[in-house]
Each structure stands twice: as C-alpha cells, then as structure tokens.
PDB file of N, CA and C in Angstrom:
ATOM      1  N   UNK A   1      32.380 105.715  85.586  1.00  0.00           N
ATOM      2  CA  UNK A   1      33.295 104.790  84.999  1.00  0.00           C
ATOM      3  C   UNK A   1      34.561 105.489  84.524  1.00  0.00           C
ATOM      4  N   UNK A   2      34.550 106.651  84.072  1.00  0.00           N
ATOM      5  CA  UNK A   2      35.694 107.217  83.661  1.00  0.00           C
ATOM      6  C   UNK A   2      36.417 107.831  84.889  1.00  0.00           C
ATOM      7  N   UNK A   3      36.169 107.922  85.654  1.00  0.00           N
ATOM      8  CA  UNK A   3      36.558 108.469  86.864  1.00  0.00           C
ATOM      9  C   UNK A   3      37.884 107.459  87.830  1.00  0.00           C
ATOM     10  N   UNK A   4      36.874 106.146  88.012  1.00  0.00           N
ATOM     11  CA  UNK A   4      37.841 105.198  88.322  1.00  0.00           C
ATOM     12  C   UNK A   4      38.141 104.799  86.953  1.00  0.00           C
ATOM     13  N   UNK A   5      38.673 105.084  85.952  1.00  0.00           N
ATOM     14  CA  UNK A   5      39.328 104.384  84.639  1.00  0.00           C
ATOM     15  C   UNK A   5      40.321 105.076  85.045  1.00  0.00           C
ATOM     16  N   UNK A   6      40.287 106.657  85.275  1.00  0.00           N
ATOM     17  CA  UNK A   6      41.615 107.268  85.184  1.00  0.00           C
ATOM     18  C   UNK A   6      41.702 106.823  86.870  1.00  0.00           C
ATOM     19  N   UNK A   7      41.557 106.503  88.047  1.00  0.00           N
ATOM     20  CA  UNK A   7      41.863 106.544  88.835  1.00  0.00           C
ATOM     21  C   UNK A   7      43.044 105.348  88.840  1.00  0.00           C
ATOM     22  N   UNK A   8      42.761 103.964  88.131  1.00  0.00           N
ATOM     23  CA  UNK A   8      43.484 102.588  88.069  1.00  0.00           C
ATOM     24  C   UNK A   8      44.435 103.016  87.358  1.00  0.00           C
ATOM     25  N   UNK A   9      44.115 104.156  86.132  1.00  0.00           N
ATOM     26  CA  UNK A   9      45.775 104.110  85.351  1.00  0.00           C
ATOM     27  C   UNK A   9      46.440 105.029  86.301  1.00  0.00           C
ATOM     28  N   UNK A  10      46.161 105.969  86.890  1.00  0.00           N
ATOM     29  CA  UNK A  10      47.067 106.911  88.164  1.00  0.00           C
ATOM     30  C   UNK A  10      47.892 106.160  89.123  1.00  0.00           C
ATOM     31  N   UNK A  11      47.013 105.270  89.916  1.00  0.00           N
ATOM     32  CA  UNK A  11      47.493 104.558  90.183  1.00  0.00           C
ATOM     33  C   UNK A  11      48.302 103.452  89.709  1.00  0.00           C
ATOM     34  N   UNK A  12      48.227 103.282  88.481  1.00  0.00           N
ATOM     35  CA  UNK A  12      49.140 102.421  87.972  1.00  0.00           C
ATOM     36  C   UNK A  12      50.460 103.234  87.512  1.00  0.00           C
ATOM     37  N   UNK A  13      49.998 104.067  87.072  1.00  0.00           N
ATOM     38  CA  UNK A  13      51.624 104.945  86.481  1.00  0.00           C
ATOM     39  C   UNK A  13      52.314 105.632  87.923  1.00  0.00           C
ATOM     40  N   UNK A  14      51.663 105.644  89.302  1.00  0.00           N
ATOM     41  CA  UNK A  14      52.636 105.808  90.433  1.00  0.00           C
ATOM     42  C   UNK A  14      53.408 104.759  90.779  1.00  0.00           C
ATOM     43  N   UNK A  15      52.385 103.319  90.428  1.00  0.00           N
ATOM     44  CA  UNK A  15      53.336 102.114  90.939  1.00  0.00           C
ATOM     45  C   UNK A  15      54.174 102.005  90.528  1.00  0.00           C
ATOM     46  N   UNK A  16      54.475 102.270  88.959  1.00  0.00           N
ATOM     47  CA  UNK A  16      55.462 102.335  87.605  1.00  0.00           C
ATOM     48  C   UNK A  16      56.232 103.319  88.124  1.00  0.00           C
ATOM     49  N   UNK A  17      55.873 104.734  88.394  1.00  0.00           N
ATOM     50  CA  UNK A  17      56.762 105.338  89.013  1.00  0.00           C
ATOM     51  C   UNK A  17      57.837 104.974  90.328  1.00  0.00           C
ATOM     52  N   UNK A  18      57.131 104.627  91.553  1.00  0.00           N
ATOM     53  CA  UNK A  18      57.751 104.040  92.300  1.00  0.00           C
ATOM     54  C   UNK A  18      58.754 102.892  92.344  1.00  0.00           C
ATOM     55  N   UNK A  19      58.159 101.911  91.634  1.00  0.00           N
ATOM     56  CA  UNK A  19      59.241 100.779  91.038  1.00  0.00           C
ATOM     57  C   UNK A  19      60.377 101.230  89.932  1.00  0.00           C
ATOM     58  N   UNK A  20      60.369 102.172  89.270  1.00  0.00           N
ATOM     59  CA  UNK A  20      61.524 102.668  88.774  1.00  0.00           C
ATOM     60  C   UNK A  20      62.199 103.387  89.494  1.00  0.00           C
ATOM     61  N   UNK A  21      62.069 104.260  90.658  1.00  0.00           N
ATOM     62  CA  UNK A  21      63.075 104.709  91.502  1.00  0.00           C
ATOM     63  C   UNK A  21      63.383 104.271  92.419  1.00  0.00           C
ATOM     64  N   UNK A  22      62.816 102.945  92.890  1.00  0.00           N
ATOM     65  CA  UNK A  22      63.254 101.784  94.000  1.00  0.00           C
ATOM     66  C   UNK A  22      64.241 100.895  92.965  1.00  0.00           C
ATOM     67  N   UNK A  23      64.214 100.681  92.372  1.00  0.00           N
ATOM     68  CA  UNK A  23      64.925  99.548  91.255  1.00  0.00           C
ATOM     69  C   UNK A  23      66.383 100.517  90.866  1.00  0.00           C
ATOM     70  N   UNK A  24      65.988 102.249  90.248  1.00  0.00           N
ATOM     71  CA  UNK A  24      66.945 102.263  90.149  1.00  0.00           C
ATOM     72  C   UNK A  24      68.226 102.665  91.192  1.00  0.00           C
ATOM     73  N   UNK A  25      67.303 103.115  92.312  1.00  0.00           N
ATOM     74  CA  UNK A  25      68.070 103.285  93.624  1.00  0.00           C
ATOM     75  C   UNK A  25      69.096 101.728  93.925  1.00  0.00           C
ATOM     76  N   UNK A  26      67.984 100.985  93.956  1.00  0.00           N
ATOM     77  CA  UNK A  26      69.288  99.806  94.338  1.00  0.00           C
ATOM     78  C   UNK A  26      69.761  99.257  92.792  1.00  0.00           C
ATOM     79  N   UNK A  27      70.111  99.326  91.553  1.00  0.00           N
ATOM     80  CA  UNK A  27      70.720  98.949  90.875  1.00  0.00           C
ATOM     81  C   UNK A  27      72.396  99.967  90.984  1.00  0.00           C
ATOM     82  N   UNK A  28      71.622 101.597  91.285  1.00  0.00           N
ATOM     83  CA  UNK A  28      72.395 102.220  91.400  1.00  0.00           C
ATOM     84  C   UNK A  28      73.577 102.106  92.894  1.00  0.00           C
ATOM     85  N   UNK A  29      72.965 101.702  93.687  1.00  0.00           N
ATOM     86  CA  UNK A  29      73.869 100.986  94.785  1.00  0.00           C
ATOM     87  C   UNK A  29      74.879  99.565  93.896  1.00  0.00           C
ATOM     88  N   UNK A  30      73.894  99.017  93.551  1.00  0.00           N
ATOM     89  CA  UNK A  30      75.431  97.987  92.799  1.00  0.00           C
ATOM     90  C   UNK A  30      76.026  97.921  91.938  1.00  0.00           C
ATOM     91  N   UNK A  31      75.864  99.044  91.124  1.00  0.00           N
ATOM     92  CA  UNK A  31      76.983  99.590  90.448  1.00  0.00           C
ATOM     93  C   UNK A  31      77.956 100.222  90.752  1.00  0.00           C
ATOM     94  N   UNK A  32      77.591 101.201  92.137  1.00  0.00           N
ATOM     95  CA  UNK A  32      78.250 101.784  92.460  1.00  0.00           C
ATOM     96  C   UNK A  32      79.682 100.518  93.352  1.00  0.00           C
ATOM     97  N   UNK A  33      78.662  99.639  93.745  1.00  0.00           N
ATOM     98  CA  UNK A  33      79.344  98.721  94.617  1.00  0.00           C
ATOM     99  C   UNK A  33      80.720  97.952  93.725  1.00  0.00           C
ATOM    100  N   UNK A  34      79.897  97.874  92.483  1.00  0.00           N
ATOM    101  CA  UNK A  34      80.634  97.317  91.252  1.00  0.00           C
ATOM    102  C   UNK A  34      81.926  98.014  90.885  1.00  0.00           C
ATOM    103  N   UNK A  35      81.861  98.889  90.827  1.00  0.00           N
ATOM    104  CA  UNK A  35      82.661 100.444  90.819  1.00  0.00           C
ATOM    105  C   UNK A  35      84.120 100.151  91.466  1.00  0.00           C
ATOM    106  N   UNK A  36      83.538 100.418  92.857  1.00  0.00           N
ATOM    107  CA  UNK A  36      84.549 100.300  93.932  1.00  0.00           C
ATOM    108  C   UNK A  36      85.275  99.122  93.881  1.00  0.00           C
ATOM    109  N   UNK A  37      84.810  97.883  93.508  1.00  0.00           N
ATOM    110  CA  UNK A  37      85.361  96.665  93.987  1.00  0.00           C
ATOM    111  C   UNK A  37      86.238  96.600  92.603  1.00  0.00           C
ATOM    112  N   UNK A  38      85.801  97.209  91.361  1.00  0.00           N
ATOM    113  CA  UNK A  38      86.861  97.121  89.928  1.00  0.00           C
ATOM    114  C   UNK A  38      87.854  98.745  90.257  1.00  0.00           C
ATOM    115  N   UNK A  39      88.139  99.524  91.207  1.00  0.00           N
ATOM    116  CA  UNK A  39      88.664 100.562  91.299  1.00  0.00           C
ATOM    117  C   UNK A  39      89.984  99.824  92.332  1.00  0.00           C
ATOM    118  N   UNK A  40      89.230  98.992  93.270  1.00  0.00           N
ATOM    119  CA  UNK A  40      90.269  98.286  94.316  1.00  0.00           C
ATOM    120  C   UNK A  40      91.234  97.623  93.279  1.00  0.00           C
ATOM    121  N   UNK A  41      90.547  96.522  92.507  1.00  0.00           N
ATOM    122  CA  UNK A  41      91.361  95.820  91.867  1.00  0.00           C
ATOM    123  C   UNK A  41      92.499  96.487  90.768  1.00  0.00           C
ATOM    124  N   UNK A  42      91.426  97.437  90.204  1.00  0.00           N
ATOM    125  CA  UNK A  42      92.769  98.094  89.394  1.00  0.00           C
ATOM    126  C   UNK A  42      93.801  98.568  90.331  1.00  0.00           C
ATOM    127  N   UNK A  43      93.431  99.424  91.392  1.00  0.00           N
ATOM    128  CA  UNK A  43      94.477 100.406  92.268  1.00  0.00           C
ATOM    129  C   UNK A  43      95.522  98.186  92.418  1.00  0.00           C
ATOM    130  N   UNK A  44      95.231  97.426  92.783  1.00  0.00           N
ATOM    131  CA  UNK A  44      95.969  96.360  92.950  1.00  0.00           C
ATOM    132  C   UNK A  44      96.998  95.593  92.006  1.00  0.00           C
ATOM    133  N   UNK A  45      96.573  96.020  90.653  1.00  0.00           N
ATOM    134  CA  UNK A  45      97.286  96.160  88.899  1.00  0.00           C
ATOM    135  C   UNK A  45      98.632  96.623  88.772  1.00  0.00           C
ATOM    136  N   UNK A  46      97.855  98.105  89.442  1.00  0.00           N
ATOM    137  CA  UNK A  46      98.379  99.119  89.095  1.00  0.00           C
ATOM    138  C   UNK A  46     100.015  98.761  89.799  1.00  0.00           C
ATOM    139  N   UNK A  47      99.884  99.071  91.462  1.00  0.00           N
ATOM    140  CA  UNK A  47     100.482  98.261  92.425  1.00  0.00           C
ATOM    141  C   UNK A  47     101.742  97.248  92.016  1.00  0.00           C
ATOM    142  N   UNK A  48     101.173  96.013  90.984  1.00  0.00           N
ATOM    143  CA  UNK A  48     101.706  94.769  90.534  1.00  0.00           C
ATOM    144  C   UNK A  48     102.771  95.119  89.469  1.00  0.00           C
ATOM    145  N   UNK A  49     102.106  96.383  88.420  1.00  0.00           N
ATOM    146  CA  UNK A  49     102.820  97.029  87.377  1.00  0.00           C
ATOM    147  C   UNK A  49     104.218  98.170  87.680  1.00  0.00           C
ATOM    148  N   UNK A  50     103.698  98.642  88.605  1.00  0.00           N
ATOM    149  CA  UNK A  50     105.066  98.815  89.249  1.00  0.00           C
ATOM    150  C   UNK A  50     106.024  98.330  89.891  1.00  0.00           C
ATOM    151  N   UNK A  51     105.579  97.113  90.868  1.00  0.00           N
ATOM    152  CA  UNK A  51     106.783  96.377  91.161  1.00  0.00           C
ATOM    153  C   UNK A  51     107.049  95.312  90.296  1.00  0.00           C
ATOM    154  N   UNK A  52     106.601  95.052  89.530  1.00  0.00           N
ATOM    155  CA  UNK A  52     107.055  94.279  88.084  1.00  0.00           C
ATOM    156  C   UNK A  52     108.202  95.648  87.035  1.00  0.00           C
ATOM    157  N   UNK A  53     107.882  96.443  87.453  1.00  0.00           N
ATOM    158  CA  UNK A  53     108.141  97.794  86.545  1.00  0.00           C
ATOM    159  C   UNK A  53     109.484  97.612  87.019  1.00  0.00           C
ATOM    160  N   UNK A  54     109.780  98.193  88.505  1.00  0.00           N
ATOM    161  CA  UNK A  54     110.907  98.208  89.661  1.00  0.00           C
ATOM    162  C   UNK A  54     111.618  96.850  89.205  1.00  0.00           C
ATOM    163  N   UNK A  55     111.270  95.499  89.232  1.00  0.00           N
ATOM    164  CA  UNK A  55     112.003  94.237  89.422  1.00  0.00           C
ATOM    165  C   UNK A  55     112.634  94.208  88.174  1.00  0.00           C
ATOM    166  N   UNK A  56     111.694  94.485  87.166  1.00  0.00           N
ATOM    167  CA  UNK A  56     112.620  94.430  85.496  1.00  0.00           C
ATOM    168  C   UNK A  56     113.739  95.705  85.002  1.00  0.00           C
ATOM    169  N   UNK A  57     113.604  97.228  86.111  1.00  0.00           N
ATOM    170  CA  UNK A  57     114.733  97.397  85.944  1.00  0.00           C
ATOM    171  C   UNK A  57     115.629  96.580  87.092  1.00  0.00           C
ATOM    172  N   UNK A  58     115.495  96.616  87.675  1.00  0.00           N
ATOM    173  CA  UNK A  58     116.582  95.765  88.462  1.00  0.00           C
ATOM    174  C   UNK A  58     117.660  94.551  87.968  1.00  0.00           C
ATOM    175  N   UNK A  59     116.527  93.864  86.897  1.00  0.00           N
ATOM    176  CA  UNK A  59     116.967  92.871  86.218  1.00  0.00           C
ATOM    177  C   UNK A  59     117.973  93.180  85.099  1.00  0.00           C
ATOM    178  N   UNK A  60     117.294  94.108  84.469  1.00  0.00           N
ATOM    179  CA  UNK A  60     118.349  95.213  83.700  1.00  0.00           C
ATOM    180  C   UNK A  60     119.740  95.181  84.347  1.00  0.00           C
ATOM    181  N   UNK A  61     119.508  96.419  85.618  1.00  0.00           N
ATOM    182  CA  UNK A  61     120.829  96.590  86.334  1.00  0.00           C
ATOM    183  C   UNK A  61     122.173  95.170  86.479  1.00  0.00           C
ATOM    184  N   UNK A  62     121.048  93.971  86.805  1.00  0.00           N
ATOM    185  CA  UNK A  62     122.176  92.884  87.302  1.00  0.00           C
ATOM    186  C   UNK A  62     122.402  92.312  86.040  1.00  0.00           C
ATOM    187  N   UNK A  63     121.683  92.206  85.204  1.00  0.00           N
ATOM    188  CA  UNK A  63     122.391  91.723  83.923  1.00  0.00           C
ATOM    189  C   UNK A  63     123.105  92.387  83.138  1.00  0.00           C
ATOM    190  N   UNK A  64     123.701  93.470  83.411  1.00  0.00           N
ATOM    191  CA  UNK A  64     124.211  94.805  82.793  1.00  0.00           C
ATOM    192  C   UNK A  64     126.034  94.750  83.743  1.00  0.00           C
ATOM    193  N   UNK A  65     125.564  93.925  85.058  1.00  0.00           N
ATOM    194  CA  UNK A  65     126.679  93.826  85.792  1.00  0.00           C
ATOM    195  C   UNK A  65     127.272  92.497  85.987  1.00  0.00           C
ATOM    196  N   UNK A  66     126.450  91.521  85.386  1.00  0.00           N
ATOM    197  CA  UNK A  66     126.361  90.029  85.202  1.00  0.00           C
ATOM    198  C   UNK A  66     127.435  89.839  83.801  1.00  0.00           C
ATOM    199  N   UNK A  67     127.129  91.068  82.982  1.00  0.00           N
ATOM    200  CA  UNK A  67     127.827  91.036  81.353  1.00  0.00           C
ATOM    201  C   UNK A  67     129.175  91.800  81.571  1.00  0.00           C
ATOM    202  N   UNK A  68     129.578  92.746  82.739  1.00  0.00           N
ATOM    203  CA  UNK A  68     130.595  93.566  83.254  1.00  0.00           C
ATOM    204  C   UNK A  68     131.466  92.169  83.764  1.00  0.00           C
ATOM    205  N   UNK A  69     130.757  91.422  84.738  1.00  0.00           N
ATOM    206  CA  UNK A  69     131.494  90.588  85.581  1.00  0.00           C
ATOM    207  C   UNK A  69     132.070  89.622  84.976  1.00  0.00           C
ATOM    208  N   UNK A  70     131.310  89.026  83.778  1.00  0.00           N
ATOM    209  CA  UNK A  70     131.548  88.201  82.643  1.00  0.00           C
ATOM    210  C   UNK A  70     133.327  88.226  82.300  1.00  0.00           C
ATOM    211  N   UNK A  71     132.808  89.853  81.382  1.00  0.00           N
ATOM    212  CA  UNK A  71     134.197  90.238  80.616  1.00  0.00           C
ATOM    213  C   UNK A  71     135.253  90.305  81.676  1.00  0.00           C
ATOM    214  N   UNK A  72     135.214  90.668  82.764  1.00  0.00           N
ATOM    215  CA  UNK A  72     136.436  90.670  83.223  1.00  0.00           C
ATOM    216  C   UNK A  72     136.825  89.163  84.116  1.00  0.00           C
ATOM    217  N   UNK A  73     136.046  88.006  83.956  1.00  0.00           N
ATOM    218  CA  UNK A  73     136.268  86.845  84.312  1.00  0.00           C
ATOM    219  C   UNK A  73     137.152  86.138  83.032  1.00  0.00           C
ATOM    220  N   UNK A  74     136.871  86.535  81.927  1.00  0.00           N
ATOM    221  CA  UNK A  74     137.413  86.255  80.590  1.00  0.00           C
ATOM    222  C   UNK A  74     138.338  86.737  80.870  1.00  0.00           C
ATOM    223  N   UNK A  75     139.094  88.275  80.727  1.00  0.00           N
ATOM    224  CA  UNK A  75     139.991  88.252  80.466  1.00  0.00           C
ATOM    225  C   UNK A  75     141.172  87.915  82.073  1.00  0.00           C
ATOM    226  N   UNK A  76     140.704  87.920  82.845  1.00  0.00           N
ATOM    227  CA  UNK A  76     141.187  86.663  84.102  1.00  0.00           C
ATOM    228  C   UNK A  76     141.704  85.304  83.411  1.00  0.00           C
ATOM    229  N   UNK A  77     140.886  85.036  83.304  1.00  0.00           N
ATOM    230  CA  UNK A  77     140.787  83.403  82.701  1.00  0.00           C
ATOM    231  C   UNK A  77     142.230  83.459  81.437  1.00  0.00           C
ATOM    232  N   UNK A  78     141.829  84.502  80.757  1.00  0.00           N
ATOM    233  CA  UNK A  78     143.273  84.842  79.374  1.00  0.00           C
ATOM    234  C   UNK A  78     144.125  85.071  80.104  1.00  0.00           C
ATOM    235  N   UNK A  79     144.258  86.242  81.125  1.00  0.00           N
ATOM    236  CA  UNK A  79     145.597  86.395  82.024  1.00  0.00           C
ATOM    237  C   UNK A  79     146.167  85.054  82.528  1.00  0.00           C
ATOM    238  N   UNK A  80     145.637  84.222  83.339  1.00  0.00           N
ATOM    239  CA  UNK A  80     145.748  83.319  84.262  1.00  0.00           C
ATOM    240  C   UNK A  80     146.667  82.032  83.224  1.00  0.00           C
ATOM    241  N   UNK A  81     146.398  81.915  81.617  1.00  0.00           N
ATOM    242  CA  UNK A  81     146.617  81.024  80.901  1.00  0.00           C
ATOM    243  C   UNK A  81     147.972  81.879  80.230  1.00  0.00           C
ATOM    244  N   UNK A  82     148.305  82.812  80.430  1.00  0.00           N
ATOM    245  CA  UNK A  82     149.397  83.799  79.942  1.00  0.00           C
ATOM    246  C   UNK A  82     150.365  83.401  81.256  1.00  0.00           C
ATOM    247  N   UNK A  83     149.540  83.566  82.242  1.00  0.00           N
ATOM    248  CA  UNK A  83     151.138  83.404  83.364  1.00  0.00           C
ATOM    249  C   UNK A  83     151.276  81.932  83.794  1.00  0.00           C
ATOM    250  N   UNK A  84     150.138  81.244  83.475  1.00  0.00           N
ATOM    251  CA  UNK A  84     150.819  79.755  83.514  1.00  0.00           C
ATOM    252  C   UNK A  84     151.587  79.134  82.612  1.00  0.00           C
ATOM    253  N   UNK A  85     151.968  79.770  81.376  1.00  0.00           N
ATOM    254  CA  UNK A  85     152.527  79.803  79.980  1.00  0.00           C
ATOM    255  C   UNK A  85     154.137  79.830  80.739  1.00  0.00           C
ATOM    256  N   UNK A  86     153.583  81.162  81.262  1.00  0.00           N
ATOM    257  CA  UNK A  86     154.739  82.049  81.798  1.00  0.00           C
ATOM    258  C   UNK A  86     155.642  81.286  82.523  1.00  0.00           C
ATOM    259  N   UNK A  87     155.091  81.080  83.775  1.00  0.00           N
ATOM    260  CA  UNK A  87     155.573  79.708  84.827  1.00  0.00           C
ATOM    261  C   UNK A  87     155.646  78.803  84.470  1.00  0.00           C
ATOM    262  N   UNK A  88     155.899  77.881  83.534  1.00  0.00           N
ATOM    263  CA  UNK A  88     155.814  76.772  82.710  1.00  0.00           C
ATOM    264  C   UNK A  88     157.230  77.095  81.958  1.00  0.00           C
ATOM    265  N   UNK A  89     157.588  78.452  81.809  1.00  0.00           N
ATOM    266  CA  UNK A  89     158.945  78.834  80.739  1.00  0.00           C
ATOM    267  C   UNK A  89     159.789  79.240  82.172  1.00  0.00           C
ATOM    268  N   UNK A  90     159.533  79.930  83.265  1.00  0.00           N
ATOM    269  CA  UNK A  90     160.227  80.018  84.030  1.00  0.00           C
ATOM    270  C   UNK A  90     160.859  78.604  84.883  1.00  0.00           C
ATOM    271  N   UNK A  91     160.026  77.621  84.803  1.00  0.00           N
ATOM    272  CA  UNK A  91     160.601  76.598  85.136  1.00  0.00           C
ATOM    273  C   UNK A  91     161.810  75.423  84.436  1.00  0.00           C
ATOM    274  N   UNK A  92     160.746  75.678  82.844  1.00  0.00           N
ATOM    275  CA  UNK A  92     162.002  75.346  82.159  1.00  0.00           C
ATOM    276  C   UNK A  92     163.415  76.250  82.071  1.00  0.00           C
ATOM    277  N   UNK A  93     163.610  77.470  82.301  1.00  0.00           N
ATOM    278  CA  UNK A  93     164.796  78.355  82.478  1.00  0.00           C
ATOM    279  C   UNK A  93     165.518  77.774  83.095  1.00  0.00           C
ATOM    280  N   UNK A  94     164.684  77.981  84.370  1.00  0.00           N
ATOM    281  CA  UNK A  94     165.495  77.549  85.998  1.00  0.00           C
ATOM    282  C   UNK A  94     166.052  76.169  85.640  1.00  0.00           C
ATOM    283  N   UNK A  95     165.267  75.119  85.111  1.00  0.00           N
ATOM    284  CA  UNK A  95     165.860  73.406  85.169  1.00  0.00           C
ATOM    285  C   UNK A  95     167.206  73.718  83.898  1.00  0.00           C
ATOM    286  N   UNK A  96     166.946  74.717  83.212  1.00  0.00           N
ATOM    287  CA  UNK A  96     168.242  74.710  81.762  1.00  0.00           C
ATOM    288  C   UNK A  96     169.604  75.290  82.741  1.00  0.00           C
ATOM    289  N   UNK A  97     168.936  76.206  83.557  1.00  0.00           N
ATOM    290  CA  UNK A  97     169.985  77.213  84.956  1.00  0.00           C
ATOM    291  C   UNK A  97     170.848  76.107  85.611  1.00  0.00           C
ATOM    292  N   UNK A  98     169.660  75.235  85.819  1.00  0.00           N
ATOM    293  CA  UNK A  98     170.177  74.162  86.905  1.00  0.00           C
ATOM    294  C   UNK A  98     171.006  73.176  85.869  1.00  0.00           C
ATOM    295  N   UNK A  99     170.754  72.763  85.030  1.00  0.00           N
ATOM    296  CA  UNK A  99     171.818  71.779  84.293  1.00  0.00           C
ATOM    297  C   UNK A  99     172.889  72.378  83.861  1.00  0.00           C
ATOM    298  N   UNK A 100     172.792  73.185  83.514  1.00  0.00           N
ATOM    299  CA  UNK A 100     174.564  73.825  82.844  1.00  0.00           C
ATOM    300  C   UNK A 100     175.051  74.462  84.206  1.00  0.00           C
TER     301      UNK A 100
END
C-alpha cells in the first residue's frame, strides 16, 4: 500500500509538473505575442508623434510668416490711404492750376 501511495502522488506531482511547463510554454507564447503586437503599436505612436511633432513646427513656421505677412499688409493698407490722401490733394492742386 505504501508503495502505490507514493507511486499515485509521483505520478501526480509529474502531471503537475508537466501541466506547468505546457501552460507556461504557451502562456509564454502569448505574451510574447502580446509583446510584439503592443511594440508594433507603440513603434506606430511613436511614428504619429513625430509627424504631429514635424506638422506643429511647421505650423509655427507659417504662423510666424502669416504674422510677417500681416504687418506688412498693414502698413500697405497705411501707405495706400497716405497716397490716396495724396492723389486726392494732387487733384485738388491741378483743378486750383486749372481755374486760375
């Protein structure tokens, strides 16, 4: 009786054995699987963070030339109201030229 007593627990602590390195063999496959598929996605982040990175300086750049283009539309716009001032007195000259 003691013979097969220890024979059922031997056999039982190989099955125990075996099922823990079958289990962790394939858990360890889908983690690993797990791994890869959160390594893709980051490397795809990563990817997104730089051309988000790239586009917001860019955005920088044109709004930096958007605020350049601005000021010198202003002072256009001030010039343009200076020489229509201007032409507005040259005409009255000329019509004062022309009456006397």
């Amino acid at each position: 009786m003691d013979i097969n007593f220890i024979i059922v627990i031997s056999i039982a602590l190989l099955v125990i054995a075996i099922s823990y390195f079958v289990n962790r063999a394939h858990f360890t496959k889908k983690l690993n699987q797990q791994i890869n598929s959160i390594n893709t996605k980051l490397e795809k982040y990563r990817n997104l963070d730089e051309a988000i990175s790239r586009s917001l300086t860019e955005i920088n750049l044109v709004n930096e030339q958007l605020k350049i283009k601005t000021n010198e539309l202003t002072q256009l716009q001030a010039e343009t109201v200076e020489l229509k001032k201007l032409q507005k007195n040259e005409q009255n000259l000329y019509k004062s030229v022309q009456s006397h």
